[in-house]
Protein backbone atom coordinates (compact mmCIF):
# COMPACT_ATOMS: atom_id res chain seq x y z
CA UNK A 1 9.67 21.70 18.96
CA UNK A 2 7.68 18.67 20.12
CA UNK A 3 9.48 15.51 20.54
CA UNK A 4 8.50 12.26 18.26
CA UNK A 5 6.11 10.43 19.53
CA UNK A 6 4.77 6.61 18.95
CA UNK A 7 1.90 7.42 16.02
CA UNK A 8 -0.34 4.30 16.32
CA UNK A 9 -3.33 5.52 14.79
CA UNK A 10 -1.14 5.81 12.11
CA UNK A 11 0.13 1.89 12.05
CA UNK A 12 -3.70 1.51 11.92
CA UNK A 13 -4.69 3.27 8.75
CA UNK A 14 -1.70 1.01 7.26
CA UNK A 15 -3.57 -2.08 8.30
CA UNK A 16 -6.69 -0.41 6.55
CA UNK A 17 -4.52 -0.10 3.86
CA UNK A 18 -3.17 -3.66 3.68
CA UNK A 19 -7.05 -5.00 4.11
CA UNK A 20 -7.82 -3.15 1.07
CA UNK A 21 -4.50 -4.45 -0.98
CA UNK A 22 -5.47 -8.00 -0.08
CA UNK A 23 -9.18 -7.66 -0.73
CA UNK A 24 -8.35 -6.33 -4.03
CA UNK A 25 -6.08 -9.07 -5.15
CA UNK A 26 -8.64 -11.64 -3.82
CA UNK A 27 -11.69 -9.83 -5.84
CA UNK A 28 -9.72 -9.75 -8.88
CA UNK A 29 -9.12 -13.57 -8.77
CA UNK A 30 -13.12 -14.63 -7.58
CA UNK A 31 -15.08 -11.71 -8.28
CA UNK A 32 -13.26 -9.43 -10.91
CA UNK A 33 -16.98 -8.32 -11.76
CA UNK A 34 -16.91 -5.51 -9.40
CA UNK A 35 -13.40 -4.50 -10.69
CA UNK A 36 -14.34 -4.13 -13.44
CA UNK A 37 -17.99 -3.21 -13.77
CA UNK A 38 -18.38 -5.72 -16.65
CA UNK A 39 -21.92 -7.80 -16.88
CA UNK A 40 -20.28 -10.36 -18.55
CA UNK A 41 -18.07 -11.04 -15.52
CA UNK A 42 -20.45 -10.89 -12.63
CA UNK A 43 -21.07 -14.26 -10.68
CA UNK A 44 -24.10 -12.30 -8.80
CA UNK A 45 -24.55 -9.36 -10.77
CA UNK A 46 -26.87 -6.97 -8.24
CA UNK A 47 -24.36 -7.32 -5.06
CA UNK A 48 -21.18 -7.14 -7.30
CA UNK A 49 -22.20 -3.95 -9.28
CA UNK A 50 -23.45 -2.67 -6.10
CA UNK A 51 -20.05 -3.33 -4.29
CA UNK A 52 -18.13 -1.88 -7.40
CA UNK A 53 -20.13 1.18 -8.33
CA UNK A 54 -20.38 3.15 -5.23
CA UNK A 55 -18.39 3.95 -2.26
CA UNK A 56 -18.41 0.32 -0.65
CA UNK A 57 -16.17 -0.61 -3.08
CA UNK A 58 -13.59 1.31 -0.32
CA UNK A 59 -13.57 -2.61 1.37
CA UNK A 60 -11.45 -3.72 -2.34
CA UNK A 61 -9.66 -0.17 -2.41
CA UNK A 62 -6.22 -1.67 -2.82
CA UNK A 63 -5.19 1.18 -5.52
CA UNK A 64 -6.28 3.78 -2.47
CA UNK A 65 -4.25 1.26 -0.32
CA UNK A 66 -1.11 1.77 -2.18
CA UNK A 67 -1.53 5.46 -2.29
CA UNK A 68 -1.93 5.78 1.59
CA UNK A 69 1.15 3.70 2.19
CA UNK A 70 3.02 5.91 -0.02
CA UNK A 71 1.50 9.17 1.57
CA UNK A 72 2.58 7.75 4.97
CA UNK A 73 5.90 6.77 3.83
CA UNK A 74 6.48 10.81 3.04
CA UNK A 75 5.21 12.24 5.94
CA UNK A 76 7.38 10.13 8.34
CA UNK A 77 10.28 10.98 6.53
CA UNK A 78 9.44 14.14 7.70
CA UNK A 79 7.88 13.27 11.19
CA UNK A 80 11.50 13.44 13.50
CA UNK A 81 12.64 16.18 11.85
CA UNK A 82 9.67 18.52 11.99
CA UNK A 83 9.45 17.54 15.36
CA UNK A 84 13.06 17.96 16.29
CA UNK A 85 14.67 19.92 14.03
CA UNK A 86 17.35 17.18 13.67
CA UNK A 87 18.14 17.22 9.86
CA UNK A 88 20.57 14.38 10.53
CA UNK A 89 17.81 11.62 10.62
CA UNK A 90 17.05 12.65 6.72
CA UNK A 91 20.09 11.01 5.81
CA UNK A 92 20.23 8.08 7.84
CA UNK A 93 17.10 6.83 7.01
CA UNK A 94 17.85 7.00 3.53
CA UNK A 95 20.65 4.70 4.49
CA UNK A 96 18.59 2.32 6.28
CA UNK A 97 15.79 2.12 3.59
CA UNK A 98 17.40 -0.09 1.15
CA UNK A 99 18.46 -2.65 4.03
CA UNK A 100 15.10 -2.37 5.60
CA UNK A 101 13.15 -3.38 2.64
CA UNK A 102 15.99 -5.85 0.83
CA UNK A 103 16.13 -8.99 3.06
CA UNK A 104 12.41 -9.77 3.09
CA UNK A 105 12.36 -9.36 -0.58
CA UNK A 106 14.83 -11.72 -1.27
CA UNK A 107 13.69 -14.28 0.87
CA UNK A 108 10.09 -13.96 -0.69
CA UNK A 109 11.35 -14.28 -4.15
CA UNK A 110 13.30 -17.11 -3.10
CA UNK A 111 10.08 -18.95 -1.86
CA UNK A 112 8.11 -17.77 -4.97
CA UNK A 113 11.03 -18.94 -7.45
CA UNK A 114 10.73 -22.77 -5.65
CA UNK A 115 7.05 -22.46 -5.83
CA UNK A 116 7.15 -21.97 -9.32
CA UNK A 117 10.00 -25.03 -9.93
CA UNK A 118 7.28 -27.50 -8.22
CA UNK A 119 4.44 -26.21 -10.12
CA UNK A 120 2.62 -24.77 -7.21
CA UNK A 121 1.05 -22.07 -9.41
CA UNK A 122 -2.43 -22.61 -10.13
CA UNK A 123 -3.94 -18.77 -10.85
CA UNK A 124 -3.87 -19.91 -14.15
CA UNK A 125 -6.00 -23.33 -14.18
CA UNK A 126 -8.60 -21.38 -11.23
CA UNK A 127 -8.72 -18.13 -13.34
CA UNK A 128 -10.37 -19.97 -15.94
CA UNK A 129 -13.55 -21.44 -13.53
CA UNK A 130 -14.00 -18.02 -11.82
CA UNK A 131 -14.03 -16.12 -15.36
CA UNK A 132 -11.21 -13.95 -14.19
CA UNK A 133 -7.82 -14.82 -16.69
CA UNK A 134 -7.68 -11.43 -17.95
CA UNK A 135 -7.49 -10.05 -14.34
CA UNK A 136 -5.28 -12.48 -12.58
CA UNK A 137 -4.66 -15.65 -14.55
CA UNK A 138 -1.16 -14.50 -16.65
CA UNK A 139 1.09 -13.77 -13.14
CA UNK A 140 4.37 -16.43 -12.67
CA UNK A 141 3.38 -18.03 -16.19
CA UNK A 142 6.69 -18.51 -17.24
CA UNK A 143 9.75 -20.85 -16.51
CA UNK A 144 11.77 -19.64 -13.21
CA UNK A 145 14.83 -18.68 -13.29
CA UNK A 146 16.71 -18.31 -9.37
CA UNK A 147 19.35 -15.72 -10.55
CA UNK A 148 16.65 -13.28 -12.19
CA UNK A 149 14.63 -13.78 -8.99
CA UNK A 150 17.35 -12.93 -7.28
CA UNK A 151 18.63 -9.69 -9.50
CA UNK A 152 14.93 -8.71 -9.02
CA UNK A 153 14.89 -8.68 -5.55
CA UNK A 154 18.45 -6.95 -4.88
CA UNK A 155 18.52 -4.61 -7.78
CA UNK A 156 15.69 -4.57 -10.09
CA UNK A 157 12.72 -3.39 -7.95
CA UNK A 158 14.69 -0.79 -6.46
CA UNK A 159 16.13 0.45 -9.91
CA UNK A 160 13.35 0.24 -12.40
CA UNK A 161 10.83 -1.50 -10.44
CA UNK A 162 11.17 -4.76 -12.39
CA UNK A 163 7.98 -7.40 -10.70
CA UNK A 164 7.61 -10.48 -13.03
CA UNK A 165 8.14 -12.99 -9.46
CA UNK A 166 6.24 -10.65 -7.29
CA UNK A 167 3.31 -8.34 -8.58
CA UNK A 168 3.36 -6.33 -5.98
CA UNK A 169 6.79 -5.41 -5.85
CA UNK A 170 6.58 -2.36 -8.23
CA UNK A 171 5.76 -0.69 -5.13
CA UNK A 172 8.91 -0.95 -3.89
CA UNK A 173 10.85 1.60 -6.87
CA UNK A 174 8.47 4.53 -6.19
CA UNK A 175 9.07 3.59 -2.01
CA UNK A 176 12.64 3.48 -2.34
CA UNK A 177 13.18 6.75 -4.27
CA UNK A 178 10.36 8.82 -3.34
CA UNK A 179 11.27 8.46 0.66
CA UNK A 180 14.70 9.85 -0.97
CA UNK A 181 13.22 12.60 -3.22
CA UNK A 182 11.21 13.66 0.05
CA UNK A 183 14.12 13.86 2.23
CA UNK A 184 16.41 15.52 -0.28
CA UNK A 185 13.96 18.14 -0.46
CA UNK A 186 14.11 19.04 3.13
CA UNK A 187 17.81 18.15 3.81
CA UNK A 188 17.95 21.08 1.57
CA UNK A 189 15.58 22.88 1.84
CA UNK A 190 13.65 22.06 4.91
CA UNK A 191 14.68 25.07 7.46
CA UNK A 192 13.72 27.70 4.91
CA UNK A 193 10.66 28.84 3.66
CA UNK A 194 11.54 27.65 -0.09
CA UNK A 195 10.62 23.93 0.80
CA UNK A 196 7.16 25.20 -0.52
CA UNK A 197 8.38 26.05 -3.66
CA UNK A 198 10.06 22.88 -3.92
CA UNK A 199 6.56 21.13 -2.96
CA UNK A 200 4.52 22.83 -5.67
CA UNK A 201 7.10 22.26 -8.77
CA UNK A 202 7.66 19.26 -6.88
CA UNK A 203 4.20 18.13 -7.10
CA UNK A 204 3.31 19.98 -10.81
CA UNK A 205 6.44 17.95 -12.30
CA UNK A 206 5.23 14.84 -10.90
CA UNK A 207 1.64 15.25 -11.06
CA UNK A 208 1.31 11.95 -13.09
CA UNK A 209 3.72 9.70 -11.76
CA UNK A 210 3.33 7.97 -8.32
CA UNK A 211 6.09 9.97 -6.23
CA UNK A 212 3.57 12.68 -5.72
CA UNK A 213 1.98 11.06 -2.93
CA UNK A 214 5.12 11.01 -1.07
CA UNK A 215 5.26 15.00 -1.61
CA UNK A 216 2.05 15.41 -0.12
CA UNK A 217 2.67 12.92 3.00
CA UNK A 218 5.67 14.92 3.89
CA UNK A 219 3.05 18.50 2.96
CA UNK A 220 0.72 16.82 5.63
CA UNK A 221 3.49 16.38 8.11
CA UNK A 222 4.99 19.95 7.53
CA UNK A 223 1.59 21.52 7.84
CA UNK A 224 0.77 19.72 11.07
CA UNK A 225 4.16 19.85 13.30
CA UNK A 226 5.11 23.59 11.54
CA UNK A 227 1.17 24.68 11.19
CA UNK A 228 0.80 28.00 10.44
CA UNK A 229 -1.15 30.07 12.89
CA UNK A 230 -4.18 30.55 10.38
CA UNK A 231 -4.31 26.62 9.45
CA UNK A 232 -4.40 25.99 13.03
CA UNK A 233 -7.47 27.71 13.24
CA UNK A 234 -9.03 25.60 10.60
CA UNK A 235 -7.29 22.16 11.81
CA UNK A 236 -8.95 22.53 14.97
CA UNK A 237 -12.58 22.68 13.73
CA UNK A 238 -13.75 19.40 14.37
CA UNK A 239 -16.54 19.57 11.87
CA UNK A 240 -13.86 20.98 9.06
CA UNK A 241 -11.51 17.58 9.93
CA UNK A 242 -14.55 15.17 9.59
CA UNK A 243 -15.78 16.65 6.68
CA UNK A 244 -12.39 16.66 5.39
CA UNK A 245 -11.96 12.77 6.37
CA UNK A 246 -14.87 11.84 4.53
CA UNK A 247 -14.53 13.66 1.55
CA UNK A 248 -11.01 11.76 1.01
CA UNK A 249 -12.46 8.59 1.73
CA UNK A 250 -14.86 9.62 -1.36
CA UNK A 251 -12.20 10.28 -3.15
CA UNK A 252 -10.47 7.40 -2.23
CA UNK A 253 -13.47 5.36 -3.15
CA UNK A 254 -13.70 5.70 -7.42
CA UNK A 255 -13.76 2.63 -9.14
CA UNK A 256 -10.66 1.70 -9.85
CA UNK A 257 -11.14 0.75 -13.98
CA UNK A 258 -11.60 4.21 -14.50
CA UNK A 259 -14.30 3.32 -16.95
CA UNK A 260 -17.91 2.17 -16.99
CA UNK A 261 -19.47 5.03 -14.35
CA UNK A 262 -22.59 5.53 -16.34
CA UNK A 263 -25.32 5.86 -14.17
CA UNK A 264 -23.28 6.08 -10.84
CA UNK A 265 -22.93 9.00 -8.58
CA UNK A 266 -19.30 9.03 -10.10
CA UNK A 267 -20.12 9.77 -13.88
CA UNK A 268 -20.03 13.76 -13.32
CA UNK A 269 -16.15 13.39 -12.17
CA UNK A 270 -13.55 13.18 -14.83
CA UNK A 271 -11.50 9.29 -14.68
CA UNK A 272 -8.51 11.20 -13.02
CA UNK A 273 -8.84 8.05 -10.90
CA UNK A 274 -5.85 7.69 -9.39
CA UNK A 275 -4.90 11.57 -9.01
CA UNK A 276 -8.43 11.49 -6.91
CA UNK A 277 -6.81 8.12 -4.67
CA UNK A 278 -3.20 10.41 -4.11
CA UNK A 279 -5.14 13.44 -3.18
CA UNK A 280 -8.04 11.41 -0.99
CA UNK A 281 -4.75 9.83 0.98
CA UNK A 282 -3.41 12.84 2.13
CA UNK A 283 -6.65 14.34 3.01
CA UNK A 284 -7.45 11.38 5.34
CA UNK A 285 -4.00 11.58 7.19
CA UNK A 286 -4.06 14.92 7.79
CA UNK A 287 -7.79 14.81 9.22
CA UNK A 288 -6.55 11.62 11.05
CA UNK A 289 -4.13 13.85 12.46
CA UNK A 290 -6.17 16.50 13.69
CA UNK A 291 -9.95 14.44 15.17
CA UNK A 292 -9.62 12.24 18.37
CA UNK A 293 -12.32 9.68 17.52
CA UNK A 294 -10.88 8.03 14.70
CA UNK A 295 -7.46 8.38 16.19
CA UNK A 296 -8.52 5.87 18.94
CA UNK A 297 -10.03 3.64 16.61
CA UNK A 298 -7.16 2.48 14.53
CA UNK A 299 -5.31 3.15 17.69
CA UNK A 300 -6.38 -0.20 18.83
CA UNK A 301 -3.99 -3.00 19.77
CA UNK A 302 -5.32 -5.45 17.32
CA UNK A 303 -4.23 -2.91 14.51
CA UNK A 304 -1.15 -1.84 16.27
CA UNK A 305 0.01 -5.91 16.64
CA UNK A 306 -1.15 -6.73 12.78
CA UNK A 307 0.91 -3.69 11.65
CA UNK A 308 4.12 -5.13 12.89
CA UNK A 309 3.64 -7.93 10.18
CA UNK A 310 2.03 -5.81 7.93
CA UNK A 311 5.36 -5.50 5.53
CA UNK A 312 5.71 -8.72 5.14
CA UNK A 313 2.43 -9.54 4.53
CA UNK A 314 2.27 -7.04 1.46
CA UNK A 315 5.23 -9.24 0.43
CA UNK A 316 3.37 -12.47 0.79
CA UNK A 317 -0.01 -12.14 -0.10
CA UNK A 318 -0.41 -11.91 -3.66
CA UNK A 319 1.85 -15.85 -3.72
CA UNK A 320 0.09 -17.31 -1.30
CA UNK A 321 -2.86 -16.32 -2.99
CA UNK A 322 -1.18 -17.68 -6.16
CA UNK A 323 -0.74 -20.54 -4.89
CA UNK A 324 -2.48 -21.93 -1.87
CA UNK A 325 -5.33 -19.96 -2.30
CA UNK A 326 -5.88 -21.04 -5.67
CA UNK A 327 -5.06 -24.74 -4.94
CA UNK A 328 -7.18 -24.85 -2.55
CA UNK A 329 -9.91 -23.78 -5.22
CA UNK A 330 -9.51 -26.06 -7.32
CA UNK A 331 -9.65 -28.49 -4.18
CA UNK A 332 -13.21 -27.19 -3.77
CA UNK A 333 -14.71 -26.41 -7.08
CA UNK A 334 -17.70 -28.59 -7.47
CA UNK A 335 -17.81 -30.10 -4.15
CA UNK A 336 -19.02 -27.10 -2.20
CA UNK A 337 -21.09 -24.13 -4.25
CA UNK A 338 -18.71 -21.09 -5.61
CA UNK A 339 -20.01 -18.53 -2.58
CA UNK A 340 -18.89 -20.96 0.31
CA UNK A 341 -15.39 -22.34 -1.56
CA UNK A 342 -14.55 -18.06 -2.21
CA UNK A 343 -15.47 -17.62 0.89
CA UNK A 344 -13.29 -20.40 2.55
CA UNK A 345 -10.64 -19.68 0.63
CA UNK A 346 -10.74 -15.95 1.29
CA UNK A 347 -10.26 -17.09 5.11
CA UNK A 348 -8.15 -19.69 4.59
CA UNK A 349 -5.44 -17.46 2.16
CA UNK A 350 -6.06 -14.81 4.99
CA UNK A 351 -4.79 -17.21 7.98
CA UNK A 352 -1.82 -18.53 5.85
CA UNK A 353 -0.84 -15.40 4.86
CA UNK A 354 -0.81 -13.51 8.70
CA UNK A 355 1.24 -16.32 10.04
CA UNK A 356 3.92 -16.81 7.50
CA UNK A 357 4.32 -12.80 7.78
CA UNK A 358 5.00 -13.05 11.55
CA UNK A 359 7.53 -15.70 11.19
CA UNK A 360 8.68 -13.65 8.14
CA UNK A 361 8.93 -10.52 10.50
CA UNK A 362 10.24 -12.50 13.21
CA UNK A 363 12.89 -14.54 11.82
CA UNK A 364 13.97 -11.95 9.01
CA UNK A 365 12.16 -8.35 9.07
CA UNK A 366 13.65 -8.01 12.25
CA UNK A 367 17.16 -9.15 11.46
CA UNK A 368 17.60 -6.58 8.65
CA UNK A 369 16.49 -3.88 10.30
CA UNK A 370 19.05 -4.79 13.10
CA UNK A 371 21.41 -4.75 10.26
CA UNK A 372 19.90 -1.69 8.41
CA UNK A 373 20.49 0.45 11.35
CA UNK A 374 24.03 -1.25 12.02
CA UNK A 375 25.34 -0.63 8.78
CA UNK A 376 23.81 3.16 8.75
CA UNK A 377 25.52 3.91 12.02
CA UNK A 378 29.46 2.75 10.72
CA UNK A 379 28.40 4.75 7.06
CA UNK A 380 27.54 7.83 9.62
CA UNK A 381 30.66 7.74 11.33
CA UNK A 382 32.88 7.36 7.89
């Protein structure tokens, strides 16, 4: 068996993935035009249905984003022990999820709940200058409460996925339970050759829901540390692997309204939109896996650094952008033209937003998963 190694290529496609989360938040507040492939919405209508109708939309793929976090988050459940053997590190990580992902929560729904006392939201007021309400103006209208903040970050996320502080939380329920699904599945099953019977009723049962990425990350991870003889044949054509990583970056790249394609090389697909983003993630990692070129791309240390805030900045993003980004908007609007106050804004929300996640990381991330691995080691040992 090969031992674990430090994957950061891998930390890189996360970062991709973050880049496209935030770029699709931002779009949807300035230029929800090229979300949603609506005329009436377009601020400069040739660029925006150009960006939003073919595969450059890929730069505001935060739906794909989601999906390749997810398909990551299954195959490392995987990663130690199909490179050990050591079933034992199924369990504990379980263990350690909750308490990794917890503390940050709460302390960003903290932040969000005072944000909201002082008024600080202003998606509402700056939705209605950019034309984008439908799209991003309704988020945090509603009067705060610190205990449901609170229950949502300890218990409701985790439990039914429950988001009204922090849109982007829902992620969080199919994270939580679909790391656990995956490493049920091979605490059981994982030294015998029905773990791929469990993946296909695994992945037919769920075929519609959002765990199946998380089946297919650990797939990737099985196929590539216990490859067959016969895949390895195919895995090490380097033509195969590109073609492979390009074809799930097409897939990865459908609009995500699922509507609207007329006329666009997409219009002969079917709208299975986001079964084409959960299959397009776990082709990419598994080409990613297998070609050298783009491994040393995302392998870069400006990646590798971002990624280590890159939690917390999924955590952040969508409030600050709430919030400061928005109020700084406003601050603009009608002193500067709409392209250059977007575009200062963009940079300006991006700034805020990458150093509030390092202290984040720094002063709390780190903490809890001091603590995380602290309290799994005296649970172990019971």
């Amino acid at each position: 068996m090969k031992q674990p190694q430090k994957l950061d290529y891998i930390d890189g496609l996360k970062v991709l993935a973050c880049l496209m989360i935030f770029n699709f938040h931002f779009i949807n507040a300035f230029y929800c035009g090229i979300y949603s492939l609506n005329p009436a919405d377009f601020h400069v209508p040739g660029v925006e249905y150009l960006l939003g109708s073919t595969p450059l939309n890929l730069i505001m793929g935060g739906k794909f984003g989601v999906r390749i976090f997810m398909t990551i988050s299954g195959f490392f459940v995987g990663y130690r022990f199909f490179t050990t053997g050591d079933a034992s590190s199924l369990g504990g990580g379980v263990i350690k999820k909750y308490f990794r992902l917890v503390l940050p929560i709460v302390v960003v729904n903290i932040l969000i709940f005072a944000m909201m006392a002082l008024g600080l939201y202003k998606n509402d007021e700056a939705s209605i200058l950019t034309g984008c309400q439908v799209f991003f103006g309704n988020y945090n209208q509603f009067l705060p409460n610190l205990f449901a903040a609170l229950k949502e970050a300890f218990v409701g996320c985790f439990i039914t996925g429950e988001n009204h502080y922090n849109g982007p939380l829902w992620f969080i329920y199919y994270e939580f339970w679909g790391t656990i699904l995956v490493a049920a599945i091979l605490s059981l099953l994982g030294k015998t050759k029905a773990r791929y019977v469990a993946y296909v009723v695994g992945s037919i049962l769920l075929i519609r829901t959002d765990f199946l990425p998380f089946i297919l990350g650990a797939v990737v991870c099985d196929l590539t540390y216990a490859e067959p003889k016969w895949l390895s044949k195919l895995s090490g054509q380097k033509w195969l692997m590109t073609l492979l990583l390009i074809l799930g970056f097409f897939l990865g790249s459908f609009p995500p309204i699922g509507e609207r394609y007329e006329g666009t090389m997409y219009q002969f697909f079917p709208a299975k939109v986001l079964l084409f983003y959960i299959i397009g993630a776990s082709m990419v990692l598994y080409a990613l896996l297998h070609l050298e070129w783009p491994r040393k791309l995302l392998g870069n240390r400006v990646f590798v650094r971002f990624n280590k805030t890159s939690y917390g900045f999924y955590l952040l993003h969508f409030p600050i952008m709430c919030t400061f980004g928005c109020g700084l908007y406003l601050f603009l609007h009608g002193c500067v033209n709409y392209y250059l106050a977007t575009l200062l804004v963009y940079v300006a929300t991006f700034v805020v937003t990458t150093e509030l996640s390092d202290l984040l990381n720094r002063f709390v991330e780190k903490p809890g998963m001091k603590l995380a691995g602290i309290i799994s080691k005296k649970l172990s040992s019971e």
